[in-house]
N, C-alpha and C. Protein backbone atom coordinates (compact mmCIF):
# COMPACT_ATOMS: atom_id res chain seq x y z
N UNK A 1 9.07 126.90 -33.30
CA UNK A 1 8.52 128.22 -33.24
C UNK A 1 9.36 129.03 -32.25
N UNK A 2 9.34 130.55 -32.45
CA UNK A 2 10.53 131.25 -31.89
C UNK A 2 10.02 132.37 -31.40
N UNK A 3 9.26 132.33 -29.93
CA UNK A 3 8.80 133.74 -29.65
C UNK A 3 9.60 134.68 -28.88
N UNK A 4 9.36 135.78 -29.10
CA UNK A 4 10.46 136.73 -28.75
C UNK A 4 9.96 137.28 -27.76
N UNK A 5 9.58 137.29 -26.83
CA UNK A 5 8.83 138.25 -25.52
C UNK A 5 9.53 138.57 -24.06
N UNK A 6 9.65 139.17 -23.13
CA UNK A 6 9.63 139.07 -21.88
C UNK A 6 9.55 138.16 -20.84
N UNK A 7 7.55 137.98 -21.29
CA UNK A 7 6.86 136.83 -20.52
C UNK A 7 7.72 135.44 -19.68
N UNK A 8 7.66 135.09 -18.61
CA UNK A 8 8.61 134.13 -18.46
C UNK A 8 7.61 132.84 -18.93
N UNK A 9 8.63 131.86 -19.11
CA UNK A 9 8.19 130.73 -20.01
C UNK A 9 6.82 129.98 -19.31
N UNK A 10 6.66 130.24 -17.93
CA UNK A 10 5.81 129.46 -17.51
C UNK A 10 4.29 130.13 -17.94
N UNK A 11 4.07 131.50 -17.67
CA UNK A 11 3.12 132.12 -18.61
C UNK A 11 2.76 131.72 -19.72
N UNK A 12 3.73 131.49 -20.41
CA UNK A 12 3.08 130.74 -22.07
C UNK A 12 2.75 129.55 -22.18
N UNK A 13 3.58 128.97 -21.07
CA UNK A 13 3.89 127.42 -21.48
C UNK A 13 3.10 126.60 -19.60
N UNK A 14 2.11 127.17 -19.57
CA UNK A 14 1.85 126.19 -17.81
C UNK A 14 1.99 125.09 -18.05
N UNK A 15 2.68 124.32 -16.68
CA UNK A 15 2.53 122.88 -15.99
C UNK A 15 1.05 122.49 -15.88
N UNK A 16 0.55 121.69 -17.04
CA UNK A 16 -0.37 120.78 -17.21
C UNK A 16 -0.70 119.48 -16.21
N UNK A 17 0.68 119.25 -15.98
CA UNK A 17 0.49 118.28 -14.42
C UNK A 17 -0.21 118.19 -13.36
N UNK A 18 -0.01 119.36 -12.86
CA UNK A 18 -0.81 120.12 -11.80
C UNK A 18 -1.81 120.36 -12.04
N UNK A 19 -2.27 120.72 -13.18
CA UNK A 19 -3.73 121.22 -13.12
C UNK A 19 -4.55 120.21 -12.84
N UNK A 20 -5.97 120.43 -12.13
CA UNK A 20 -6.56 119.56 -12.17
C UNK A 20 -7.90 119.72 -13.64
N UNK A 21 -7.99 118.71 -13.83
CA UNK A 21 -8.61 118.76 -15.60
C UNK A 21 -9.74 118.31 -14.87
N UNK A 22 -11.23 118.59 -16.21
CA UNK A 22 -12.18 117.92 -15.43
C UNK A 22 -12.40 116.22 -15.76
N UNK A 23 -13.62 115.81 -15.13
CA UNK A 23 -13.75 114.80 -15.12
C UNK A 23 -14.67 114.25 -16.18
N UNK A 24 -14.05 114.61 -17.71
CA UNK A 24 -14.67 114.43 -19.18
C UNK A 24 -14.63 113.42 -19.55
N UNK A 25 -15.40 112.22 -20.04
CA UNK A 25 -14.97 111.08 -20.51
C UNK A 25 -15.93 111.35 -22.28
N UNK A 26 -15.91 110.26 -23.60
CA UNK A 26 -17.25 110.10 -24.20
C UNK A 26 -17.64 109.06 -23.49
N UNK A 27 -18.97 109.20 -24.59
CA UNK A 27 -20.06 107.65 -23.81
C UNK A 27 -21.07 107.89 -25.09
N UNK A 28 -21.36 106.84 -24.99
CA UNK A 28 -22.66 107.01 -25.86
C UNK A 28 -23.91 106.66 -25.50
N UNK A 29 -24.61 107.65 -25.43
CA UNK A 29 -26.35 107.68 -25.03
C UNK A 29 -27.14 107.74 -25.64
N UNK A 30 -27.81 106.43 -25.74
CA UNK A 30 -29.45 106.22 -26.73
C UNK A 30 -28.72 106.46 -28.49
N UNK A 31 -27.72 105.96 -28.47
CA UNK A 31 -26.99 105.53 -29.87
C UNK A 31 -26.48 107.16 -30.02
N UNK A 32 -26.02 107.93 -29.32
CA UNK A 32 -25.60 109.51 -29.68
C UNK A 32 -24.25 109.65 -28.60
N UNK A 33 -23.05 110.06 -29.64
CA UNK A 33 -21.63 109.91 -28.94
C UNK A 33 -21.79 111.23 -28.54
N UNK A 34 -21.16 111.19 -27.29
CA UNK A 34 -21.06 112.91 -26.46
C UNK A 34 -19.92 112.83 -25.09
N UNK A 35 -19.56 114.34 -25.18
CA UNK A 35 -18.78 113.79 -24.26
C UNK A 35 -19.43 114.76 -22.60
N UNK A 36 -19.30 113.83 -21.93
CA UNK A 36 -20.00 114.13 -20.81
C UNK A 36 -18.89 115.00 -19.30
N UNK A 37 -19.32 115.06 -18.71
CA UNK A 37 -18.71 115.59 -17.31
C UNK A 37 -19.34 115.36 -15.99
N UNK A 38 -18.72 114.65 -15.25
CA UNK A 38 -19.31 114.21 -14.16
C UNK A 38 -19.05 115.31 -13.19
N UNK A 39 -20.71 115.55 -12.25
CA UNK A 39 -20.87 116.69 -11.27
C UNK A 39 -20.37 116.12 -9.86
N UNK A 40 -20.65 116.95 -9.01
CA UNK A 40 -20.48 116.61 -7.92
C UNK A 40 -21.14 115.84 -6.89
N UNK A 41 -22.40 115.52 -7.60
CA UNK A 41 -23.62 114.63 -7.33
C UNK A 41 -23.71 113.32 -7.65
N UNK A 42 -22.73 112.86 -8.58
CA UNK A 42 -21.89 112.05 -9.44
C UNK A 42 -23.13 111.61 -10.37
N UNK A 43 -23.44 112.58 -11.12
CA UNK A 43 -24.59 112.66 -12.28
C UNK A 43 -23.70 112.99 -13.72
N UNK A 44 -24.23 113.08 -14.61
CA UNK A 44 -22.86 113.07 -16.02
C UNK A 44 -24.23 113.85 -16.33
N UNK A 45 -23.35 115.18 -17.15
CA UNK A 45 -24.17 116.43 -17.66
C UNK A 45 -23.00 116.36 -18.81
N UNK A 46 -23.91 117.03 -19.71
CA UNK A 46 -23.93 116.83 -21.43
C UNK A 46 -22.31 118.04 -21.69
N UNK A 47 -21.69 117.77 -21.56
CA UNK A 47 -20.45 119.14 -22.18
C UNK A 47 -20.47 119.22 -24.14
N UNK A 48 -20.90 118.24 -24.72
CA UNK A 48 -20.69 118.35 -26.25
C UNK A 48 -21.02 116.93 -27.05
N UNK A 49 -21.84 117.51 -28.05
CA UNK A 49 -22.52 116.19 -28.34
C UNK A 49 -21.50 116.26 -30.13
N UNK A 50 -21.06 114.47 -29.72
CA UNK A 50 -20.06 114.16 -30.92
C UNK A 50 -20.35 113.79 -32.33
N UNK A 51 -21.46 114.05 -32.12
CA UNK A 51 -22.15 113.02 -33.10
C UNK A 51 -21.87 113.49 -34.67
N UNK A 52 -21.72 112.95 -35.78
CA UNK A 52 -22.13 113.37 -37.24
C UNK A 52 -23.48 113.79 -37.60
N UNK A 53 -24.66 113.30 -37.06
CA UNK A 53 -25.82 113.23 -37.46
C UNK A 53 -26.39 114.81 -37.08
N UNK A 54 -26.58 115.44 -38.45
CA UNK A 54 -27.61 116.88 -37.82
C UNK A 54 -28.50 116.73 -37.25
N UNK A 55 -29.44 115.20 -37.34
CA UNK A 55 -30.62 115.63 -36.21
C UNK A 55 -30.40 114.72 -34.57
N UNK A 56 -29.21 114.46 -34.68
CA UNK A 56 -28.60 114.38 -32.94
C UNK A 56 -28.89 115.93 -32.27
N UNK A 57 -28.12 117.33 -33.36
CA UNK A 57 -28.00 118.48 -32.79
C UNK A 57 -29.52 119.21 -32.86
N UNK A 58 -30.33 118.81 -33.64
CA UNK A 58 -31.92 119.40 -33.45
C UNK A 58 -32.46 118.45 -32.74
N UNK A 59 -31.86 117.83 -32.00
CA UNK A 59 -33.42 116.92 -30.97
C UNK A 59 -33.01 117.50 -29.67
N UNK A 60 -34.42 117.77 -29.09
CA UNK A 60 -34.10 119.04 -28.23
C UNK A 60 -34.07 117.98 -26.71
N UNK A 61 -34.00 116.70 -27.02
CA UNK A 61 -34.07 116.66 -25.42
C UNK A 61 -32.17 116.31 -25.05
N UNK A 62 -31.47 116.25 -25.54
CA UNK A 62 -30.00 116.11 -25.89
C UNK A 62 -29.40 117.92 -25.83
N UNK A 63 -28.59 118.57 -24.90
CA UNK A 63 -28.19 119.84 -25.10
C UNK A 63 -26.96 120.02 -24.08
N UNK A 64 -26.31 120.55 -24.43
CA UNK A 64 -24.92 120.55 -23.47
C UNK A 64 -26.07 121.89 -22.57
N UNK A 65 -25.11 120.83 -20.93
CA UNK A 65 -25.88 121.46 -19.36
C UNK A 65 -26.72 120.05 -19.01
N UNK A 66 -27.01 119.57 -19.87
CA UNK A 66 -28.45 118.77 -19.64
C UNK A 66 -27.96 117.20 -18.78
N UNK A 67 -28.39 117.08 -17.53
CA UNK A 67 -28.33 116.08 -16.98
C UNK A 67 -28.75 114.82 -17.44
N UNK A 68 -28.14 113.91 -17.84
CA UNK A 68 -28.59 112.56 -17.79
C UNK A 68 -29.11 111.58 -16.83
N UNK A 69 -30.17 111.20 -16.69
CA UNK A 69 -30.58 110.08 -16.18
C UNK A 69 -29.78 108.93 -16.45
């Protein structure tokens, strides 16, 4: 790909190295794949639930934010 711009390359293109990424792993909870994020409390809160199953995404106690026990 061939972009034609100004921008210097690091603008388009950042050092991924450096960044610090969060702390996302999956896991699977109560048979439902999701991928979680560990807080600063070192508790794992819900970022995205992986699942195939539509009623993984209608069961309301499962919701990205939602702290796990």
């Amino acid at each position: 790909m061939i972009l034609y711009t100004m921008m210097p390359q690091e603008l388009i293109y950042p050092d991924t190295t450096q960044a610090e990424l969060p702390k996302q792993k999956m896991m699977q909870y109560n048979g439902i794949s999701m991928l979680v994020e560990e807080n600063e409390y070192n508790q794992q809160q819900i970022v995205r639930i992986l699942s195939t199953d539509p009623q993984h995404y209608l069961d309301e106690k499962y919701y990205p934010g939602q702290i796990l026990s």
